[in-house]
ModelCIF file with pLDDT and N, C-alpha, C, O atoms, coordinates in Angstrom:
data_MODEL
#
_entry.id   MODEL 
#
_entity.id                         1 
_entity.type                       polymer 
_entity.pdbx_number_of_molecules   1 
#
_entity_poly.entity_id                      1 
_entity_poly.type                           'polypeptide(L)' 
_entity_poly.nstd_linkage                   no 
_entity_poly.nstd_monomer                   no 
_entity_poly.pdbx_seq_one_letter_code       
;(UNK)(UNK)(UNK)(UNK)(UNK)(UNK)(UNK)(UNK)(UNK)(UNK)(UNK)(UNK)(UNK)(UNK)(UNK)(UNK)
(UNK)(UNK)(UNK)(UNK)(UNK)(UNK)(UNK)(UNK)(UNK)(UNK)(UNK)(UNK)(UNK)(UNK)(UNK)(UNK)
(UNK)(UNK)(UNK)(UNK)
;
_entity_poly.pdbx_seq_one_letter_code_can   XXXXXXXXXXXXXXXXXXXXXXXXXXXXXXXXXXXX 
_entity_poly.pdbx_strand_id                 A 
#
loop_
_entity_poly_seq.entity_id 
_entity_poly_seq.num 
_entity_poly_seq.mon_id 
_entity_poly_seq.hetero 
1 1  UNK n 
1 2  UNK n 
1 3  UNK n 
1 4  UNK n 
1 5  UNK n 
1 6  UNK n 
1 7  UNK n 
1 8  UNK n 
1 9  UNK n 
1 10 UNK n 
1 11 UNK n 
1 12 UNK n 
1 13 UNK n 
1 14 UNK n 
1 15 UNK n 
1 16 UNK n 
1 17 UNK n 
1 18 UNK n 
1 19 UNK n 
1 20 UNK n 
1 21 UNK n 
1 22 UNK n 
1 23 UNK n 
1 24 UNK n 
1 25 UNK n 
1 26 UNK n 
1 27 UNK n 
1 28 UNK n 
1 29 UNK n 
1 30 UNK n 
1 31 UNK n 
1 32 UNK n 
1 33 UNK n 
1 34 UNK n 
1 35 UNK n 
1 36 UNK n 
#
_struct_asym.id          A 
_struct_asym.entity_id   1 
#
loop_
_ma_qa_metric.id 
_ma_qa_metric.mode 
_ma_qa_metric.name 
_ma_qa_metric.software_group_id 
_ma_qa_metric.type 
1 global pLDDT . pLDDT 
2 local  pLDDT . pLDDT 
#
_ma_qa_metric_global.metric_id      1 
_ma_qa_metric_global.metric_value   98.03 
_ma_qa_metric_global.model_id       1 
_ma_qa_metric_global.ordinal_id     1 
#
loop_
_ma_qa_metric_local.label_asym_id 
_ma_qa_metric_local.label_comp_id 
_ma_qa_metric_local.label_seq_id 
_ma_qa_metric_local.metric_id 
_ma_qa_metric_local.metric_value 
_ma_qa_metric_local.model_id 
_ma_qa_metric_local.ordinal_id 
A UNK 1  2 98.00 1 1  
A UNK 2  2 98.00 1 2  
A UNK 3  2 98.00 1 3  
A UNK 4  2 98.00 1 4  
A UNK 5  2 99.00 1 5  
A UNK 6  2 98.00 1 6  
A UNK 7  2 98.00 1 7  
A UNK 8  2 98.00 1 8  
A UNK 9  2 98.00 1 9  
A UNK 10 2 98.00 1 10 
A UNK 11 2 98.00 1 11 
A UNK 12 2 98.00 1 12 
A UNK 13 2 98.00 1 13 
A UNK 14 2 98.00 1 14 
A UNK 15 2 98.00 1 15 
A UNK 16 2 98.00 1 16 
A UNK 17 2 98.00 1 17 
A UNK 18 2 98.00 1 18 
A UNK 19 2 98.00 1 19 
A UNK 20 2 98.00 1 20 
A UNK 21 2 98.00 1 21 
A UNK 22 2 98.00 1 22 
A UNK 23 2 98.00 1 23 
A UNK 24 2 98.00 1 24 
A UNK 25 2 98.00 1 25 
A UNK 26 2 98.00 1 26 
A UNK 27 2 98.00 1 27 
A UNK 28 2 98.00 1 28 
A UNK 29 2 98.00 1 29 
A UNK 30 2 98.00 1 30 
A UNK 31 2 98.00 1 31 
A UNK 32 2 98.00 1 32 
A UNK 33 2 98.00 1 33 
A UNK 34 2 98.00 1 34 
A UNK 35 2 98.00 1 35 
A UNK 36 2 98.00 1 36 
#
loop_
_atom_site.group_PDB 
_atom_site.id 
_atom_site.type_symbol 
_atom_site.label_atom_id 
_atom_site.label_alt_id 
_atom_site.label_comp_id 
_atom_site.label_asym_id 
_atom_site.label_entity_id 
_atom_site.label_seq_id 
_atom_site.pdbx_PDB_ins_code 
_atom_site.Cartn_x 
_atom_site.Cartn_y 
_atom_site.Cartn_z 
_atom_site.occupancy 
_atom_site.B_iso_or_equiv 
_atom_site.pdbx_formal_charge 
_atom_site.auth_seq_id 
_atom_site.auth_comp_id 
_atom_site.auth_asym_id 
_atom_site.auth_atom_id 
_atom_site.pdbx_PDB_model_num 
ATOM 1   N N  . UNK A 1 1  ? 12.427  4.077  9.409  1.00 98.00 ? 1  UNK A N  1 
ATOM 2   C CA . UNK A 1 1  ? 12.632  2.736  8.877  1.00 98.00 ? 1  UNK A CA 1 
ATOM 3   C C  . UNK A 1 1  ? 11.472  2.309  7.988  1.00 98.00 ? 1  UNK A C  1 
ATOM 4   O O  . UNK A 1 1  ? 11.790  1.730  6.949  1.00 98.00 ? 1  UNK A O  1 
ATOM 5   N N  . UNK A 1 2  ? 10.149  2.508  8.236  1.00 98.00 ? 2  UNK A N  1 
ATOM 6   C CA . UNK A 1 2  ? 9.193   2.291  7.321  1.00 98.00 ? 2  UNK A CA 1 
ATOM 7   C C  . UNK A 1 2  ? 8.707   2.509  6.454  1.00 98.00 ? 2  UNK A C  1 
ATOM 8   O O  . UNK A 1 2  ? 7.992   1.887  5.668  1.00 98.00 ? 2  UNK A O  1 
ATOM 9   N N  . UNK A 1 3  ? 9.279   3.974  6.576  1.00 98.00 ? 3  UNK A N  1 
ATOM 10  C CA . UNK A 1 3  ? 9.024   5.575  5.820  1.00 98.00 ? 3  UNK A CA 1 
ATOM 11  C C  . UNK A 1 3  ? 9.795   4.977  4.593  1.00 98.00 ? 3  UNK A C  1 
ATOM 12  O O  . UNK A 1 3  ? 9.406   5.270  3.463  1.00 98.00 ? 3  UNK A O  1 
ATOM 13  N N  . UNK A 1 4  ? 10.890  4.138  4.776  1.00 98.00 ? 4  UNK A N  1 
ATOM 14  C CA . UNK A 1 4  ? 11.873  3.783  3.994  1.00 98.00 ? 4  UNK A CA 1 
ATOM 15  C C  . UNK A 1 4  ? 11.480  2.831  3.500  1.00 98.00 ? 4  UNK A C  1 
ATOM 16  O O  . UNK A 1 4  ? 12.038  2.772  2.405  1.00 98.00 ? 4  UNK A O  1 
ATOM 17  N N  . UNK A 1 5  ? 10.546  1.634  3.680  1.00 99.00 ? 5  UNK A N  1 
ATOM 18  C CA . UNK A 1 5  ? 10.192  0.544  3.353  1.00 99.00 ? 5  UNK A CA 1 
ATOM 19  C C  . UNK A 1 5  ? 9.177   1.263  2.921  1.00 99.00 ? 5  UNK A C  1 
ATOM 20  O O  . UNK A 1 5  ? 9.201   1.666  4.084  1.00 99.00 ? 5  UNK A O  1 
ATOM 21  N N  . UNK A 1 6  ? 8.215   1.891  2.366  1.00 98.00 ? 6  UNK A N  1 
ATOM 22  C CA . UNK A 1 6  ? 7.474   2.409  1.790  1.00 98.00 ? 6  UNK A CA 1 
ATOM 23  C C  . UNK A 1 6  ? 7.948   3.057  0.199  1.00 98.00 ? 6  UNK A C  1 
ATOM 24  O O  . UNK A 1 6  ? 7.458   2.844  -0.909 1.00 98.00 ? 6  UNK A O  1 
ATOM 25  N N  . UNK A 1 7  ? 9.100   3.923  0.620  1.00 98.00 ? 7  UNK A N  1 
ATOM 26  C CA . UNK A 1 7  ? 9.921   4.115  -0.977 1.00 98.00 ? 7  UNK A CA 1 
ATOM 27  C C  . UNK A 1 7  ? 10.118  3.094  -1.688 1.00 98.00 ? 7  UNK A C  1 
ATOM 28  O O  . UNK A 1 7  ? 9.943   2.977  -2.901 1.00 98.00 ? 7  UNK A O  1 
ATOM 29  N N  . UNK A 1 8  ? 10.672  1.956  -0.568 1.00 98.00 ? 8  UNK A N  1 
ATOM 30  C CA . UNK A 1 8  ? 10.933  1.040  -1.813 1.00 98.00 ? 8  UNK A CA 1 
ATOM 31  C C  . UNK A 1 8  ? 9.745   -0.017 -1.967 1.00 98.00 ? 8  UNK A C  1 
ATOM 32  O O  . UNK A 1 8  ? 9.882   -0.822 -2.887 1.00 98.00 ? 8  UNK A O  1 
ATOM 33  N N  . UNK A 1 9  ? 8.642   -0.109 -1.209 1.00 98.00 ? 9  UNK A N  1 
ATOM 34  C CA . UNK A 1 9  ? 7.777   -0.688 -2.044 1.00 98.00 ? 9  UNK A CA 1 
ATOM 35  C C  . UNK A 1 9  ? 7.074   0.180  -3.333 1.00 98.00 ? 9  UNK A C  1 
ATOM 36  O O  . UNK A 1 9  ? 6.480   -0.244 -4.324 1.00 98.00 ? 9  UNK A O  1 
ATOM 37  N N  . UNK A 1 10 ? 7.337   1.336  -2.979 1.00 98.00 ? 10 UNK A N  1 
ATOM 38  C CA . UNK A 1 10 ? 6.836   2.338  -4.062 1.00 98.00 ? 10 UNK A CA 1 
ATOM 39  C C  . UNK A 1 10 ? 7.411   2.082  -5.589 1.00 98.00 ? 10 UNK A C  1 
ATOM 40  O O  . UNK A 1 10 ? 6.729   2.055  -6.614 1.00 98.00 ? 10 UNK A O  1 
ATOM 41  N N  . UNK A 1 11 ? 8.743   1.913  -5.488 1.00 98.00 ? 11 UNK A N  1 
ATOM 42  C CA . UNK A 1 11 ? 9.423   1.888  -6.716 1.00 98.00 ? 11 UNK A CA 1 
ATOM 43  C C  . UNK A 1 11 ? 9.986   0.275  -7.485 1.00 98.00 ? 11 UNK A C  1 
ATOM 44  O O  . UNK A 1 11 ? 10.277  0.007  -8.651 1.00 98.00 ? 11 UNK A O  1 
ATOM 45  N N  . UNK A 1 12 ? 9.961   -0.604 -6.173 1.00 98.00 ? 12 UNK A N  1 
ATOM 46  C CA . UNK A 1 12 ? 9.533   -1.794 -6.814 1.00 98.00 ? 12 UNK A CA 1 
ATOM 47  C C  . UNK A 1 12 ? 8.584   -2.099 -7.582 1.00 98.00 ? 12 UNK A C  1 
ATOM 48  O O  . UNK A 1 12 ? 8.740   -2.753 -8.613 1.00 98.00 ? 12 UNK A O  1 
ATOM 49  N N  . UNK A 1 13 ? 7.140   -1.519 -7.037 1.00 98.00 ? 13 UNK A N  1 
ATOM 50  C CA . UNK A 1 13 ? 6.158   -1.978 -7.921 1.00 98.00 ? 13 UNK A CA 1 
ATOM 51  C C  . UNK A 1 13 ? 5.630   -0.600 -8.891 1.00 98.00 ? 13 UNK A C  1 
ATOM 52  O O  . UNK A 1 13 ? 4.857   -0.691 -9.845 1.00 98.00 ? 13 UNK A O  1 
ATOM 53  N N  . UNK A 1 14 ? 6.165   0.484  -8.456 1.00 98.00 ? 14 UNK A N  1 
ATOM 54  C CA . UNK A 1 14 ? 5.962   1.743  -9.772 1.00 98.00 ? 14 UNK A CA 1 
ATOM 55  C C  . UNK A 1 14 ? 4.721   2.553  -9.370 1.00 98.00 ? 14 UNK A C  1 
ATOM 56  O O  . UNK A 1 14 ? 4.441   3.698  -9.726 1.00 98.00 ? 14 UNK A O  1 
ATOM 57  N N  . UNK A 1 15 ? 4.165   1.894  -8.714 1.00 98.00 ? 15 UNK A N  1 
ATOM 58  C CA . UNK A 1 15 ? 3.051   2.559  -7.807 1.00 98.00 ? 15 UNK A CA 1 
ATOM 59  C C  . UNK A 1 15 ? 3.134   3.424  -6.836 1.00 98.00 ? 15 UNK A C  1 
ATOM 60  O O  . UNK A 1 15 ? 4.290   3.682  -6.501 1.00 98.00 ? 15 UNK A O  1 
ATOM 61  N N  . UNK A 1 16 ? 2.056   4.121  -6.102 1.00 98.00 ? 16 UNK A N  1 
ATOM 62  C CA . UNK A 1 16 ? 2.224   4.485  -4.894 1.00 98.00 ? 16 UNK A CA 1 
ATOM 63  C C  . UNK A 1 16 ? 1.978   3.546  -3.602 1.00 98.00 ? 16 UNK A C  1 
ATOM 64  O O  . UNK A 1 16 ? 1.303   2.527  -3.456 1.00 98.00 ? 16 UNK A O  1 
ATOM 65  N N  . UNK A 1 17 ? 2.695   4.206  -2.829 1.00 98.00 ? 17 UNK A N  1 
ATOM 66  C CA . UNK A 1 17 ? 2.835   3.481  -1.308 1.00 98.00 ? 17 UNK A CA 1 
ATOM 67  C C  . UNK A 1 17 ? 0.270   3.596  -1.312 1.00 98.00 ? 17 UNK A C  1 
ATOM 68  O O  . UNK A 1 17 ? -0.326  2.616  -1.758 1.00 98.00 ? 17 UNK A O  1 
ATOM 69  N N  . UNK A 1 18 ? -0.185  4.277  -1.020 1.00 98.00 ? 18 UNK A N  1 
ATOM 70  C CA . UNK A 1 18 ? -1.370  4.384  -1.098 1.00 98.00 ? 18 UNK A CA 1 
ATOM 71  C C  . UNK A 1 18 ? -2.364  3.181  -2.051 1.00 98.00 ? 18 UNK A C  1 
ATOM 72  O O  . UNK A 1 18 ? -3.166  2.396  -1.545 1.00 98.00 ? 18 UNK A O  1 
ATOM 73  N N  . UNK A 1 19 ? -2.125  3.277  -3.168 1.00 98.00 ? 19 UNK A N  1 
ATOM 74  C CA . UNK A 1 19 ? -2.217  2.156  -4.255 1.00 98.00 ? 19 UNK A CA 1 
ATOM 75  C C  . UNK A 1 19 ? -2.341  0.910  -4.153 1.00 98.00 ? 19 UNK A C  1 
ATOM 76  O O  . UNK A 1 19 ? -3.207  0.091  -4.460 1.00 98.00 ? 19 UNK A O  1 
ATOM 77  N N  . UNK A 1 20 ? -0.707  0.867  -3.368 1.00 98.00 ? 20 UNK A N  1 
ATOM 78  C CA . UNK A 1 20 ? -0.851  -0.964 -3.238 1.00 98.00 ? 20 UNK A CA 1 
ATOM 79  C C  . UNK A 1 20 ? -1.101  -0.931 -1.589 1.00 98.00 ? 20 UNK A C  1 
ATOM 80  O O  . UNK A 1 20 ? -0.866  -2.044 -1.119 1.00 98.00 ? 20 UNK A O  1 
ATOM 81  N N  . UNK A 1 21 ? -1.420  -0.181 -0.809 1.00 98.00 ? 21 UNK A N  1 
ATOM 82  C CA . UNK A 1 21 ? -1.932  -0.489 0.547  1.00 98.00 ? 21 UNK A CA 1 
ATOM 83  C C  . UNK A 1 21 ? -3.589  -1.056 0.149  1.00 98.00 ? 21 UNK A C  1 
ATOM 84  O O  . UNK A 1 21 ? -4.070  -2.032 0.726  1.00 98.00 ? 21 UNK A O  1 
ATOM 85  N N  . UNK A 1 22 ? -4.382  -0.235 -0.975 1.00 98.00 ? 22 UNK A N  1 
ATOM 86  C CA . UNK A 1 22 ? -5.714  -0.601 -1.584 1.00 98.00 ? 22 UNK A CA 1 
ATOM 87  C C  . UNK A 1 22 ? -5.283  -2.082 -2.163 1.00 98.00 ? 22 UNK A C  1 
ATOM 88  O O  . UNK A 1 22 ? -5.744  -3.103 -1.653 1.00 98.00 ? 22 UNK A O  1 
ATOM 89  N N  . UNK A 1 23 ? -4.544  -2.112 -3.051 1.00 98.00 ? 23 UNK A N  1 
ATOM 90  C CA . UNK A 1 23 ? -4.508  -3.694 -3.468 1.00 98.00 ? 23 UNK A CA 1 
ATOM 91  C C  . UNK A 1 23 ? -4.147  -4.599 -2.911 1.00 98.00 ? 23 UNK A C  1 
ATOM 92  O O  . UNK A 1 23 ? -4.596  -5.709 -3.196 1.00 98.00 ? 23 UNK A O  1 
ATOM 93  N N  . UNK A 1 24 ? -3.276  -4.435 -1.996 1.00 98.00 ? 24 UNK A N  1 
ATOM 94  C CA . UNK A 1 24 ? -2.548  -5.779 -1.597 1.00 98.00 ? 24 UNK A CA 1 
ATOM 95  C C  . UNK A 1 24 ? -3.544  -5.837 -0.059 1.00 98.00 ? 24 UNK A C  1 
ATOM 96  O O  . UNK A 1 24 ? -3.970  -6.941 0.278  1.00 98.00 ? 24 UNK A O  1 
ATOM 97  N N  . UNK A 1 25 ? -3.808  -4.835 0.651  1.00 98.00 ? 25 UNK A N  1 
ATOM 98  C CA . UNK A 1 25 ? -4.395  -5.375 1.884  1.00 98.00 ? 25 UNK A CA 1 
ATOM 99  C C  . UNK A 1 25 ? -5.958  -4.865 2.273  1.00 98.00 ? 25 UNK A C  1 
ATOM 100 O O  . UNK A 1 25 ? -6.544  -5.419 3.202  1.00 98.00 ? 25 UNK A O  1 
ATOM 101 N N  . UNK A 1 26 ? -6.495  -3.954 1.632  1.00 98.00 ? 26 UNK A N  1 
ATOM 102 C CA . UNK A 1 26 ? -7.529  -3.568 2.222  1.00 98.00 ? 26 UNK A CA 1 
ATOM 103 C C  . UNK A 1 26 ? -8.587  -4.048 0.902  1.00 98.00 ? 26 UNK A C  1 
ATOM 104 O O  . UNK A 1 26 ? -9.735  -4.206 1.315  1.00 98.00 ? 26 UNK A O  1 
ATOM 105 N N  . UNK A 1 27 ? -8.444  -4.286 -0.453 1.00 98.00 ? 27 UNK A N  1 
ATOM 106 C CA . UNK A 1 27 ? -9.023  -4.981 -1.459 1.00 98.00 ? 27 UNK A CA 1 
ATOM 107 C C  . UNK A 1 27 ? -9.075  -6.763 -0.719 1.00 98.00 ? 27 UNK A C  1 
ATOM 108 O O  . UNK A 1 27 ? -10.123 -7.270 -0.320 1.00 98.00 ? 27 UNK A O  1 
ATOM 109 N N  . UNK A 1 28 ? -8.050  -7.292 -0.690 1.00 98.00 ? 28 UNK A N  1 
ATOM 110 C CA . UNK A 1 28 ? -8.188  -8.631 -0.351 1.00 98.00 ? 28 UNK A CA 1 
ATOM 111 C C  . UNK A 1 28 ? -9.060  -8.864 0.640  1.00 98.00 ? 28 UNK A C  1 
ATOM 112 O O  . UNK A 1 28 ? -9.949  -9.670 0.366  1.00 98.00 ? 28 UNK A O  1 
ATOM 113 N N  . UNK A 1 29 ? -9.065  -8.289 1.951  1.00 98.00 ? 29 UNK A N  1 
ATOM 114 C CA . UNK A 1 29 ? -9.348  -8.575 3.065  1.00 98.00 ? 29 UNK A CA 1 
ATOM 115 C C  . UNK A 1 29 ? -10.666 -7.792 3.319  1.00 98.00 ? 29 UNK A C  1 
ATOM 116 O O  . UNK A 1 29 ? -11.207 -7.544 4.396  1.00 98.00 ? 29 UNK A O  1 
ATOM 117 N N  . UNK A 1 30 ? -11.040 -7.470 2.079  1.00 98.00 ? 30 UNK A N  1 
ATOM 118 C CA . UNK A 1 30 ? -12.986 -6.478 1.582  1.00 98.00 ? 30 UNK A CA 1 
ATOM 119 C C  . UNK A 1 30 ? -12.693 -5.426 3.389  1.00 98.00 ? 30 UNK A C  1 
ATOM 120 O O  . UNK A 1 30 ? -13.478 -5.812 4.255  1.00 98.00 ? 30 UNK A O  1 
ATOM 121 N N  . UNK A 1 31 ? -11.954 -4.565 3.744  1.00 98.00 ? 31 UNK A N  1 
ATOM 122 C CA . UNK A 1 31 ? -12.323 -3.659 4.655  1.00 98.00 ? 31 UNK A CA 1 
ATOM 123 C C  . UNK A 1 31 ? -12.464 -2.609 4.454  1.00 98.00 ? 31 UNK A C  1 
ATOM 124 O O  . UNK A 1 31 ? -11.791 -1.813 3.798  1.00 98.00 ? 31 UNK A O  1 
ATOM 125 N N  . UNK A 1 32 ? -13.813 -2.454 5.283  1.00 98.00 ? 32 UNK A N  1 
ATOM 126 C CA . UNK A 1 32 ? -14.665 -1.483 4.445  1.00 98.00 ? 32 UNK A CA 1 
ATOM 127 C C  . UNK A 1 32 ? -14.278 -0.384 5.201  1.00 98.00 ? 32 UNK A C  1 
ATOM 128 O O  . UNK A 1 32 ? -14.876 0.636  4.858  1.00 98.00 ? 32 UNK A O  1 
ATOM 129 N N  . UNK A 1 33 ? -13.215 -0.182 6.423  1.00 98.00 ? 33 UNK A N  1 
ATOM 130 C CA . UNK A 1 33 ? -13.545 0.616  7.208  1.00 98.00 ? 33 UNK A CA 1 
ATOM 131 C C  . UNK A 1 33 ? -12.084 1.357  7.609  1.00 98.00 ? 33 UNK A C  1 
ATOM 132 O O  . UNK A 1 33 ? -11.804 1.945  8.654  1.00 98.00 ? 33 UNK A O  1 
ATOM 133 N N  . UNK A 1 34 ? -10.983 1.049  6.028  1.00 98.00 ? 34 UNK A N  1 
ATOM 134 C CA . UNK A 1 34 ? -9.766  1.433  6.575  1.00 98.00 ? 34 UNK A CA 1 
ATOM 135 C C  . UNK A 1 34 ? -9.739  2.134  4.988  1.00 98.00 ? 34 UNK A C  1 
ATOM 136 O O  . UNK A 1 34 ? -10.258 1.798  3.924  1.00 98.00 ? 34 UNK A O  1 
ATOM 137 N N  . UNK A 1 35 ? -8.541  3.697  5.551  1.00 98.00 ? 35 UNK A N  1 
ATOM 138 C CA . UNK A 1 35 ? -8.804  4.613  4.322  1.00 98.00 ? 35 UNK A CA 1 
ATOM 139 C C  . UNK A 1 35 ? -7.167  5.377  4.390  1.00 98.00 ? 35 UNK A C  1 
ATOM 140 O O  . UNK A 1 35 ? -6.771  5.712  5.507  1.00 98.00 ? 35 UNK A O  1 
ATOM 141 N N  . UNK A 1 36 ? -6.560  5.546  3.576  1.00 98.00 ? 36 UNK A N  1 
ATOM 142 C CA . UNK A 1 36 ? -5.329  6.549  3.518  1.00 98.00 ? 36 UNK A CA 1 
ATOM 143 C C  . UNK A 1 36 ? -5.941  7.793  4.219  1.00 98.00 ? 36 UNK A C  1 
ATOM 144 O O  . UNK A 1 36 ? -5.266  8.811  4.369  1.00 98.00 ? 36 UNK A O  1 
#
């Protein structure tokens, strides 16, 4: 199910699932201590 919600955040935004995990949650929230 997530695996799946991951494709499609992938191709909504054209990015990778990796990409916007850096922009949308680990950039905002400055953590220094979370990594793909």
């Amino acid at each position: 199910n997530f695996i799946l919600l991951a494709g499609i955040i992938r191709q909504i935004t054209g990015e990778s699932y990796a990409n916007n995990l850096q922009k949308r949650i680990i950039e905002p929230l400055e953590l220094k201590h979370s990594f793909m």
